[in-house]
PDB file of N, CA and C in Angstrom:
ATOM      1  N   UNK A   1     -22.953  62.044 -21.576  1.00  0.00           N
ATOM      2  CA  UNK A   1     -22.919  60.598 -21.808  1.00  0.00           C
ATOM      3  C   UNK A   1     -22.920  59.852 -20.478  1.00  0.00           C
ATOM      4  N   UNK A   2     -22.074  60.199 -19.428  1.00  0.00           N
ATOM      5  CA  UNK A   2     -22.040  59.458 -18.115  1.00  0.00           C
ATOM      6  C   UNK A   2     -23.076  59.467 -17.512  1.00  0.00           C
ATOM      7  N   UNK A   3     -24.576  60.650 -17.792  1.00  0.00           N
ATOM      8  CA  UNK A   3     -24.978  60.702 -16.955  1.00  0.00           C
ATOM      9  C   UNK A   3     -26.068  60.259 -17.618  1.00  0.00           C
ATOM     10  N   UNK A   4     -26.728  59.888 -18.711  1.00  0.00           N
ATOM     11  CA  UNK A   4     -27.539  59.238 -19.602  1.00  0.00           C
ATOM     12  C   UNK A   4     -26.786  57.522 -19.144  1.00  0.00           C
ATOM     13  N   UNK A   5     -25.968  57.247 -18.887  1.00  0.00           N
ATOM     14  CA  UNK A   5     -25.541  56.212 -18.190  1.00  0.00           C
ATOM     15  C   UNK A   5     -25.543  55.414 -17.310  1.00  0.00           C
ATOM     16  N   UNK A   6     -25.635  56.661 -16.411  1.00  0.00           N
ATOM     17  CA  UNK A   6     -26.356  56.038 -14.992  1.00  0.00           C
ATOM     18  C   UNK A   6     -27.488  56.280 -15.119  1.00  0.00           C
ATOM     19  N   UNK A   7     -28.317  57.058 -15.599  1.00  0.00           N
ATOM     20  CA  UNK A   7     -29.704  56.741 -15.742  1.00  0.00           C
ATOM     21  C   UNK A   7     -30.283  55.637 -16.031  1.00  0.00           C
ATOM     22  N   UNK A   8     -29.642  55.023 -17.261  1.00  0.00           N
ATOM     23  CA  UNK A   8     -29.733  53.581 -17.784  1.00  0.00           C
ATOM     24  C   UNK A   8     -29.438  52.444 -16.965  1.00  0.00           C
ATOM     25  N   UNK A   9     -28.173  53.012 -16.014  1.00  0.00           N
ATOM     26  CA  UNK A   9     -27.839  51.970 -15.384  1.00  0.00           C
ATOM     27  C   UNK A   9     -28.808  51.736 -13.715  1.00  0.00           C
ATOM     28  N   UNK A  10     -29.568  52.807 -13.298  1.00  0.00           N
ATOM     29  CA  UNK A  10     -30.620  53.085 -12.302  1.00  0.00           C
ATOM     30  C   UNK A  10     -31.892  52.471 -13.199  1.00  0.00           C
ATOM     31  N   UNK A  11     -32.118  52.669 -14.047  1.00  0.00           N
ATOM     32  CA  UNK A  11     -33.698  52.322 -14.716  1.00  0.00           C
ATOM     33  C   UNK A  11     -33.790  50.575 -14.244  1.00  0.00           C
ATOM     34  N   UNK A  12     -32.645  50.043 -14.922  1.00  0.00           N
ATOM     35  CA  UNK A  12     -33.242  48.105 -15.329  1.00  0.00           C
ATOM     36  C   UNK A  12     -31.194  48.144 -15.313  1.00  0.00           C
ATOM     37  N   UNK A  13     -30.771  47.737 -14.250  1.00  0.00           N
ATOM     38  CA  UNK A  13     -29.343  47.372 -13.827  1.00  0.00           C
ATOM     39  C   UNK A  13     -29.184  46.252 -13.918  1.00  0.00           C
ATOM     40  N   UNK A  14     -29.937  44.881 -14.363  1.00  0.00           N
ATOM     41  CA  UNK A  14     -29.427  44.167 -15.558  1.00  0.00           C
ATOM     42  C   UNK A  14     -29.139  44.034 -16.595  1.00  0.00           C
ATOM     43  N   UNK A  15     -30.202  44.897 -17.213  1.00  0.00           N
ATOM     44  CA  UNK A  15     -30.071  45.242 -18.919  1.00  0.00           C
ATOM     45  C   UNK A  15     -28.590  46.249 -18.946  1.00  0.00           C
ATOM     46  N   UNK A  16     -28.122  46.694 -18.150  1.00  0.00           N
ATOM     47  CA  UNK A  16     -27.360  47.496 -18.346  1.00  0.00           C
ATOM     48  C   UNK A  16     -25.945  46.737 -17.557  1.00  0.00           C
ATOM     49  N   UNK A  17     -25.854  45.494 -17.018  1.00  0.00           N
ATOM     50  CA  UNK A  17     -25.096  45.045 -16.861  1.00  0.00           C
ATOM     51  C   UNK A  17     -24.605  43.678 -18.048  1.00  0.00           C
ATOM     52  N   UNK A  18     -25.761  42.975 -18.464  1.00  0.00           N
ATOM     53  CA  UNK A  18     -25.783  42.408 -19.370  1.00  0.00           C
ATOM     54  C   UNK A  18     -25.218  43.251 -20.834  1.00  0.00           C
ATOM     55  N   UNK A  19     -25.342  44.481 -21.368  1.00  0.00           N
ATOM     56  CA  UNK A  19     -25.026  44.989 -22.231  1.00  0.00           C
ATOM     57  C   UNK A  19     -23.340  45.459 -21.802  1.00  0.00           C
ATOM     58  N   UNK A  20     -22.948  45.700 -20.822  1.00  0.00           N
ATOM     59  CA  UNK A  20     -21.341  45.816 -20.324  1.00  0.00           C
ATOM     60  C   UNK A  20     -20.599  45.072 -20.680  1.00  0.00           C
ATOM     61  N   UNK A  21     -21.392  43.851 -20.131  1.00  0.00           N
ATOM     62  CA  UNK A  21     -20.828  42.486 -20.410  1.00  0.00           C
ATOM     63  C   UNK A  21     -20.297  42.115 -22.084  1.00  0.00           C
ATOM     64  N   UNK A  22     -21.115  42.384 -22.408  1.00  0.00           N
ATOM     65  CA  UNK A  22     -21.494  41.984 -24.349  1.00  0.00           C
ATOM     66  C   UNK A  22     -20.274  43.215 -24.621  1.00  0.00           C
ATOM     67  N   UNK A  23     -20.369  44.316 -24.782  1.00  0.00           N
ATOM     68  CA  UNK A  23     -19.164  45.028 -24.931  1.00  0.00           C
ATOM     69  C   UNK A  23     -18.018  44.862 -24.481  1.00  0.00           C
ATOM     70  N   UNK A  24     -17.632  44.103 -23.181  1.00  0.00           N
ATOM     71  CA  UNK A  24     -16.473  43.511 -23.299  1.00  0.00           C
ATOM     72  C   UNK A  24     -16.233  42.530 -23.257  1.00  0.00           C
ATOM     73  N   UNK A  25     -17.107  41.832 -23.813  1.00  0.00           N
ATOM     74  CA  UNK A  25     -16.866  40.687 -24.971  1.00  0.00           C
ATOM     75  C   UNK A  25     -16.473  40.859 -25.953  1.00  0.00           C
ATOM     76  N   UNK A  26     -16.462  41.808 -26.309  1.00  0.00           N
ATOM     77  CA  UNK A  26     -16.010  42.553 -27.599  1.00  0.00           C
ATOM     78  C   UNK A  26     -17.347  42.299 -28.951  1.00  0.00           C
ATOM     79  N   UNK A  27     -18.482  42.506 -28.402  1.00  0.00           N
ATOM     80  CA  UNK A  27     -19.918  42.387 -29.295  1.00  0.00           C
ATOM     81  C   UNK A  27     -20.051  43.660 -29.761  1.00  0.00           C
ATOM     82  N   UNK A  28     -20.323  43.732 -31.047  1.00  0.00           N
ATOM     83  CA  UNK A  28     -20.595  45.024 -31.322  1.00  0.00           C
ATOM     84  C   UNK A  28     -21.855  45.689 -31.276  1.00  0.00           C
ATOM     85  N   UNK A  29     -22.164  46.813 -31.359  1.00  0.00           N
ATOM     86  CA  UNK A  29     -23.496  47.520 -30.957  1.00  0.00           C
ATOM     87  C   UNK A  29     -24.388  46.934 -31.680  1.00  0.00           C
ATOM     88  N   UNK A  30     -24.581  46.453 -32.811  1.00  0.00           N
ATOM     89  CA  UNK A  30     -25.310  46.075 -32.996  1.00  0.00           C
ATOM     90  C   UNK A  30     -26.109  44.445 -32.645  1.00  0.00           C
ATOM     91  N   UNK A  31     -25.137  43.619 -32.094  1.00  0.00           N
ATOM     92  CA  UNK A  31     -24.924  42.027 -31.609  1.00  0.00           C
ATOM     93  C   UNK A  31     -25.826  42.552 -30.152  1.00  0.00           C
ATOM     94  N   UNK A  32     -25.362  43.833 -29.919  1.00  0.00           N
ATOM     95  CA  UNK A  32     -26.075  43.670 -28.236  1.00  0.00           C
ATOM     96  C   UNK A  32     -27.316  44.359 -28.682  1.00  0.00           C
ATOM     97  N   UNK A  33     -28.043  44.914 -29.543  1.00  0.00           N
ATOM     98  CA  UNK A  33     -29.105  45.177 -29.988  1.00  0.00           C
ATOM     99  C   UNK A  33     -29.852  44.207 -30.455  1.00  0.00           C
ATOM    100  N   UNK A  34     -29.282  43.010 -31.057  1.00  0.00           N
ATOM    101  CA  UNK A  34     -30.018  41.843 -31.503  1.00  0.00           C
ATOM    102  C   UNK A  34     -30.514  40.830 -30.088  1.00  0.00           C
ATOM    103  N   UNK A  35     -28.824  40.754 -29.319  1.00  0.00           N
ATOM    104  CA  UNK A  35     -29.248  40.509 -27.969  1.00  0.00           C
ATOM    105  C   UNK A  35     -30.266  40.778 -27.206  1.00  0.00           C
ATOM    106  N   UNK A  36     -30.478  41.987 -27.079  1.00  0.00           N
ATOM    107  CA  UNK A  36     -31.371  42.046 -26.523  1.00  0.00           C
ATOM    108  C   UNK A  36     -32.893  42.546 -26.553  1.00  0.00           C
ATOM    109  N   UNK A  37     -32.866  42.681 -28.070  1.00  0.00           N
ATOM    110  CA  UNK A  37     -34.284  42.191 -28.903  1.00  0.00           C
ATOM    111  C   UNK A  37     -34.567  40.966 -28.042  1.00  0.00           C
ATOM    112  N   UNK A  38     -33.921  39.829 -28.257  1.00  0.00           N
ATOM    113  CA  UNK A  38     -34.119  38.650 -28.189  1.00  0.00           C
ATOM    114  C   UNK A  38     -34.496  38.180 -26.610  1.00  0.00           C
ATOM    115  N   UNK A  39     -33.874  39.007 -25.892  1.00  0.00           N
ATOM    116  CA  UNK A  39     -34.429  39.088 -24.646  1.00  0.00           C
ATOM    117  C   UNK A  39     -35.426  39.384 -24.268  1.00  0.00           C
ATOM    118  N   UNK A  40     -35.781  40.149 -24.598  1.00  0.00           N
ATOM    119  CA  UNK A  40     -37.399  41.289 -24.485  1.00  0.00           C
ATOM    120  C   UNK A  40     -38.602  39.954 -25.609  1.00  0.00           C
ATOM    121  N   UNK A  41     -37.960  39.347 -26.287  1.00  0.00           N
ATOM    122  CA  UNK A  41     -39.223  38.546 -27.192  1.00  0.00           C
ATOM    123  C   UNK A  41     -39.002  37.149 -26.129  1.00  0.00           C
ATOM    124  N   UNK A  42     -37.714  36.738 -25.572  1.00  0.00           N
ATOM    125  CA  UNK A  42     -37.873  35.640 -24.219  1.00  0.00           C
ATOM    126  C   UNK A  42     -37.102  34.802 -25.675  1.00  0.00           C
ATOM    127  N   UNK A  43     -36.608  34.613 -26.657  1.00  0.00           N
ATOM    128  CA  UNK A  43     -36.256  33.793 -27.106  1.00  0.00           C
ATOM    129  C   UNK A  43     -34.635  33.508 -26.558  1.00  0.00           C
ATOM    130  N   UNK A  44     -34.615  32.449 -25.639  1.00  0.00           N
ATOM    131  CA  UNK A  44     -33.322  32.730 -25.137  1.00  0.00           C
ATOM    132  C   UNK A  44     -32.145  31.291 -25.731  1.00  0.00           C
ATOM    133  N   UNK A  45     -32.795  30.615 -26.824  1.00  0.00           N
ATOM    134  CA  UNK A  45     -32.129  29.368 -27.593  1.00  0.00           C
ATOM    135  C   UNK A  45     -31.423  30.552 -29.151  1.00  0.00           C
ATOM    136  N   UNK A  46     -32.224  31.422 -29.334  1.00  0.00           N
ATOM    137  CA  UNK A  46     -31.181  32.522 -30.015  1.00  0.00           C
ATOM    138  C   UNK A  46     -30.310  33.189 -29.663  1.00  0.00           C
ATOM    139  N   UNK A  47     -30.422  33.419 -28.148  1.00  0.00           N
ATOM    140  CA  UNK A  47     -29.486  34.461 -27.774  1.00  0.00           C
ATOM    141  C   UNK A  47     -28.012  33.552 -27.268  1.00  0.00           C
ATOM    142  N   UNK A  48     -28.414  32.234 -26.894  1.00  0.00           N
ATOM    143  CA  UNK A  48     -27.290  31.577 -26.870  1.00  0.00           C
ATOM    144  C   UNK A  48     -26.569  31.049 -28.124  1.00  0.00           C
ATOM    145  N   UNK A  49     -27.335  31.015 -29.127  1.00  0.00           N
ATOM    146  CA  UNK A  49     -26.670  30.884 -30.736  1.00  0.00           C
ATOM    147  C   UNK A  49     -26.158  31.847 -31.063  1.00  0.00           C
ATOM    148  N   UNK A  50     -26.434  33.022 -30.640  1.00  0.00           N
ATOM    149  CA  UNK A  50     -25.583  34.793 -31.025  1.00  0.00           C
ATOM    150  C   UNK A  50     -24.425  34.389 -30.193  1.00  0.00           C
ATOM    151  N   UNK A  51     -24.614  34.262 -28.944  1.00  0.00           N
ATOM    152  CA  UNK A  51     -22.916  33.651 -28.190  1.00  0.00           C
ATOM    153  C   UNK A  51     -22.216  33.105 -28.201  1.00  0.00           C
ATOM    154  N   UNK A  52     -22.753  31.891 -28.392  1.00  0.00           N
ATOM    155  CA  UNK A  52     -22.238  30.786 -28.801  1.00  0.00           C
ATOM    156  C   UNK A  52     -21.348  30.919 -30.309  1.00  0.00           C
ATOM    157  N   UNK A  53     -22.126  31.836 -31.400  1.00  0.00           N
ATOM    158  CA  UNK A  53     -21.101  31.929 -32.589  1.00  0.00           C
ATOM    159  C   UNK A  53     -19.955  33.153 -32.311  1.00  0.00           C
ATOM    160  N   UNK A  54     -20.628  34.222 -31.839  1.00  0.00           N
ATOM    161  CA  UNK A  54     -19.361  35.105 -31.115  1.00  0.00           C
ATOM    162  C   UNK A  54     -18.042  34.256 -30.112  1.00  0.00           C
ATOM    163  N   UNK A  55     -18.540  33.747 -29.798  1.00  0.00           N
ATOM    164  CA  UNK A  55     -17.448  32.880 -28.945  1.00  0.00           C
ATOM    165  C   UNK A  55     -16.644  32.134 -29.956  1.00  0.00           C
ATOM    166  N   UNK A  56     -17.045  31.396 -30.885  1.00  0.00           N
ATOM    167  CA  UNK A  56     -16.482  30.435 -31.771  1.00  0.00           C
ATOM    168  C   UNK A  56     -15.659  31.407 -32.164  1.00  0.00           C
ATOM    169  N   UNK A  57     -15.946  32.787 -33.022  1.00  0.00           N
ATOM    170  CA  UNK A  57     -15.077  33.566 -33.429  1.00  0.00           C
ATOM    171  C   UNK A  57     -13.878  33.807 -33.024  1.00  0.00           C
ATOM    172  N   UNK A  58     -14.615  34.287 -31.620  1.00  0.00           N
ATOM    173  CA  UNK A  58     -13.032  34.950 -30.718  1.00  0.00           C
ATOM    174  C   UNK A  58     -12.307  33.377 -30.569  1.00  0.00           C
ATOM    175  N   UNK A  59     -13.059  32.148 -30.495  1.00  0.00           N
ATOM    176  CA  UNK A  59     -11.392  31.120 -29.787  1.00  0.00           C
ATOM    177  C   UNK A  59     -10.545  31.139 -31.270  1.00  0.00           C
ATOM    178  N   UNK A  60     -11.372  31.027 -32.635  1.00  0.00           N
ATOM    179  CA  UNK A  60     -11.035  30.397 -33.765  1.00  0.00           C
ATOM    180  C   UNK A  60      -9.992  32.050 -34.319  1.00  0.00           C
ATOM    181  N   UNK A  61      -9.814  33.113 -33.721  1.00  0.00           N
ATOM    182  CA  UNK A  61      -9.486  34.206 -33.734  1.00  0.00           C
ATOM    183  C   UNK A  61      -7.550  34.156 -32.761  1.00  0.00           C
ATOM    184  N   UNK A  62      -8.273  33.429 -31.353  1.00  0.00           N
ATOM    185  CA  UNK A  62      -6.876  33.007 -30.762  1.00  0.00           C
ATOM    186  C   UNK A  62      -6.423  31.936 -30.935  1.00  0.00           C
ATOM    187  N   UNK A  63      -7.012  31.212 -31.770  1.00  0.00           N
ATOM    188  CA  UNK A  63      -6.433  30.131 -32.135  1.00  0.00           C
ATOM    189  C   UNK A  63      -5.368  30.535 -33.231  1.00  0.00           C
ATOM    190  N   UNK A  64      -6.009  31.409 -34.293  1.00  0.00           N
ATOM    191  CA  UNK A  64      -4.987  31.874 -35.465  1.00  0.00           C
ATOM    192  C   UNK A  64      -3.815  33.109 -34.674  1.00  0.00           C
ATOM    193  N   UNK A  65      -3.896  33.604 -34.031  1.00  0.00           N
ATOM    194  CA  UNK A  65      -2.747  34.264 -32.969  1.00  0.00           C
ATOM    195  C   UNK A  65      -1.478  33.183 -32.326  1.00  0.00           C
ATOM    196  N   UNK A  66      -2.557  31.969 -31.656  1.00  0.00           N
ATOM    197  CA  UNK A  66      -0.922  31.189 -31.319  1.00  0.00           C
ATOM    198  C   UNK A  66      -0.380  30.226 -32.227  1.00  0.00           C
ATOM    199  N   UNK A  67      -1.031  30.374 -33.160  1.00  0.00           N
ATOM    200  CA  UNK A  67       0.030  29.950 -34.227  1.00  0.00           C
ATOM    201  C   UNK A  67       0.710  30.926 -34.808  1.00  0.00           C
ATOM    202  N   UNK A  68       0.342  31.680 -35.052  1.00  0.00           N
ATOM    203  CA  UNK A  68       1.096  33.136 -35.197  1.00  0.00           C
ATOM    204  C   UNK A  68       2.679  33.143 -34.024  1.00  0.00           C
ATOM    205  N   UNK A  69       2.385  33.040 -33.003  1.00  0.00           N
ATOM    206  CA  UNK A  69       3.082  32.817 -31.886  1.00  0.00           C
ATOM    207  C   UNK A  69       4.465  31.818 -31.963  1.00  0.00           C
ATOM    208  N   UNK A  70       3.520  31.091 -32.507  1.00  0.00           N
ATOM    209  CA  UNK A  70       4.290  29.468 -32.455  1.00  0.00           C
ATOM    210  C   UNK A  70       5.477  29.830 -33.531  1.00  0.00           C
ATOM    211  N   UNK A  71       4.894  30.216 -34.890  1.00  0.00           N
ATOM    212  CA  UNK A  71       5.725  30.521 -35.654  1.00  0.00           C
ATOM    213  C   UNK A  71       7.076  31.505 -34.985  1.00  0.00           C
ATOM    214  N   UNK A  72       6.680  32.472 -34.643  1.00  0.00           N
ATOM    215  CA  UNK A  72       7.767  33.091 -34.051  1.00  0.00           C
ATOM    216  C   UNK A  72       8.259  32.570 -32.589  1.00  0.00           C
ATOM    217  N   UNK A  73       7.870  31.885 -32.330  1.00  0.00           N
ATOM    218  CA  UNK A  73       8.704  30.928 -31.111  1.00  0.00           C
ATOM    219  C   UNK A  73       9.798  30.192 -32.081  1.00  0.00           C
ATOM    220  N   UNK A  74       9.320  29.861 -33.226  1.00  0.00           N
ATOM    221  CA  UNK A  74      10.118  28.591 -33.845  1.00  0.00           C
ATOM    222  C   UNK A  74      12.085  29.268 -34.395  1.00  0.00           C
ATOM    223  N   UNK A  75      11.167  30.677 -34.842  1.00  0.00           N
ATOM    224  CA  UNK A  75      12.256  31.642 -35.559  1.00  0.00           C
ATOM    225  C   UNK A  75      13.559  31.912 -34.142  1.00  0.00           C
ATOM    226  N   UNK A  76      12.880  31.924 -33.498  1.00  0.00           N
ATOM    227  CA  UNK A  76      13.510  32.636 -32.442  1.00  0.00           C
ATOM    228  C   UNK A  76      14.181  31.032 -31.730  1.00  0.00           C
ATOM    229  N   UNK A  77      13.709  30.390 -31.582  1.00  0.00           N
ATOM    230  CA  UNK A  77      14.581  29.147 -31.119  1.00  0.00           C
ATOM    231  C   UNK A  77      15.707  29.046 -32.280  1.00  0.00           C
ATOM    232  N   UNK A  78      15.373  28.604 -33.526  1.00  0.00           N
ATOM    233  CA  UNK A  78      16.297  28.794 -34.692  1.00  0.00           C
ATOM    234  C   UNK A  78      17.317  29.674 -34.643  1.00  0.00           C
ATOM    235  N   UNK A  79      16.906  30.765 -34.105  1.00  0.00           N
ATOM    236  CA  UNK A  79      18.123  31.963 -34.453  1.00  0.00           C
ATOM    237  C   UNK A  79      18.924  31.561 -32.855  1.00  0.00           C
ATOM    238  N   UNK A  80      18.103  31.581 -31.907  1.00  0.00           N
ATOM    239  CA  UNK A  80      19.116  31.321 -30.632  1.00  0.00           C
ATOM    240  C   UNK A  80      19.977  29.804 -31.048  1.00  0.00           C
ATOM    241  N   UNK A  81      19.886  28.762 -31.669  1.00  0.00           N
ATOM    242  CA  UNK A  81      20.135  27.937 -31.892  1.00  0.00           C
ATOM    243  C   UNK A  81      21.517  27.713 -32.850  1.00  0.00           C
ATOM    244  N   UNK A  82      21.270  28.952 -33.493  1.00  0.00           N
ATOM    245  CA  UNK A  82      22.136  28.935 -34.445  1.00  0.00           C
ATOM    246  C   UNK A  82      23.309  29.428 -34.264  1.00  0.00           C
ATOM    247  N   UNK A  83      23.423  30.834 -33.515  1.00  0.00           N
ATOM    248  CA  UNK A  83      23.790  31.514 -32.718  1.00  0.00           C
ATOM    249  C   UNK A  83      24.915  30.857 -31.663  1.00  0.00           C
ATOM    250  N   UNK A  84      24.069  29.583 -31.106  1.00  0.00           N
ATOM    251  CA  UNK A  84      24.913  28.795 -29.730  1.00  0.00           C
ATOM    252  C   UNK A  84      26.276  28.103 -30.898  1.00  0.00           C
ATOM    253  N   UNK A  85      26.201  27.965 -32.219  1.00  0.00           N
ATOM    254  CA  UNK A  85      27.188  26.689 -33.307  1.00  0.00           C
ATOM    255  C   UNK A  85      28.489  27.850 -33.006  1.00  0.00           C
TER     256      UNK A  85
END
């Protein structure tokens, strides 16, 4: 695998930096396959709509986490709060 890797990554070391990238973005194999279809056809107003909705995901993803957060900030002030009576 490492070495089918660097091969890939010696052939076209953008395509293979651009696809790094997309994986830790957390894109799945197949998002970076559509990606970069879309590259190779030059349509690059799709490939920013593939990102652009992956992105929406992940904020609308940490968005539902710090409220998650918040909630247990609230518990935990409450209980220290209660605690101080």
């Amino acid at each position: 695998m490492q070495k089918k890797q660097s091969m890939a990554q010696n052939e076209n070391p953008y395509a293979y930096t651009v696809l790094q990238n997309l994986k830790d973005a957390g894109c799945t194999d197949e998002m970076a396959e559509m990606f970069m279809a879309l590259q190779d056809s030059g349509d690059g107003e799709q490939q920013r709509r593939l990102l652009s909705g992956h992105r929406k995901h992940l904020l609308e993803k940490l968005h539902r986490n710090q409220r998650r957060i918040d909630c247990l900030d609230y518990l935990i002030y409450q209980m220290e709060t209660k605690k101080e009576e």
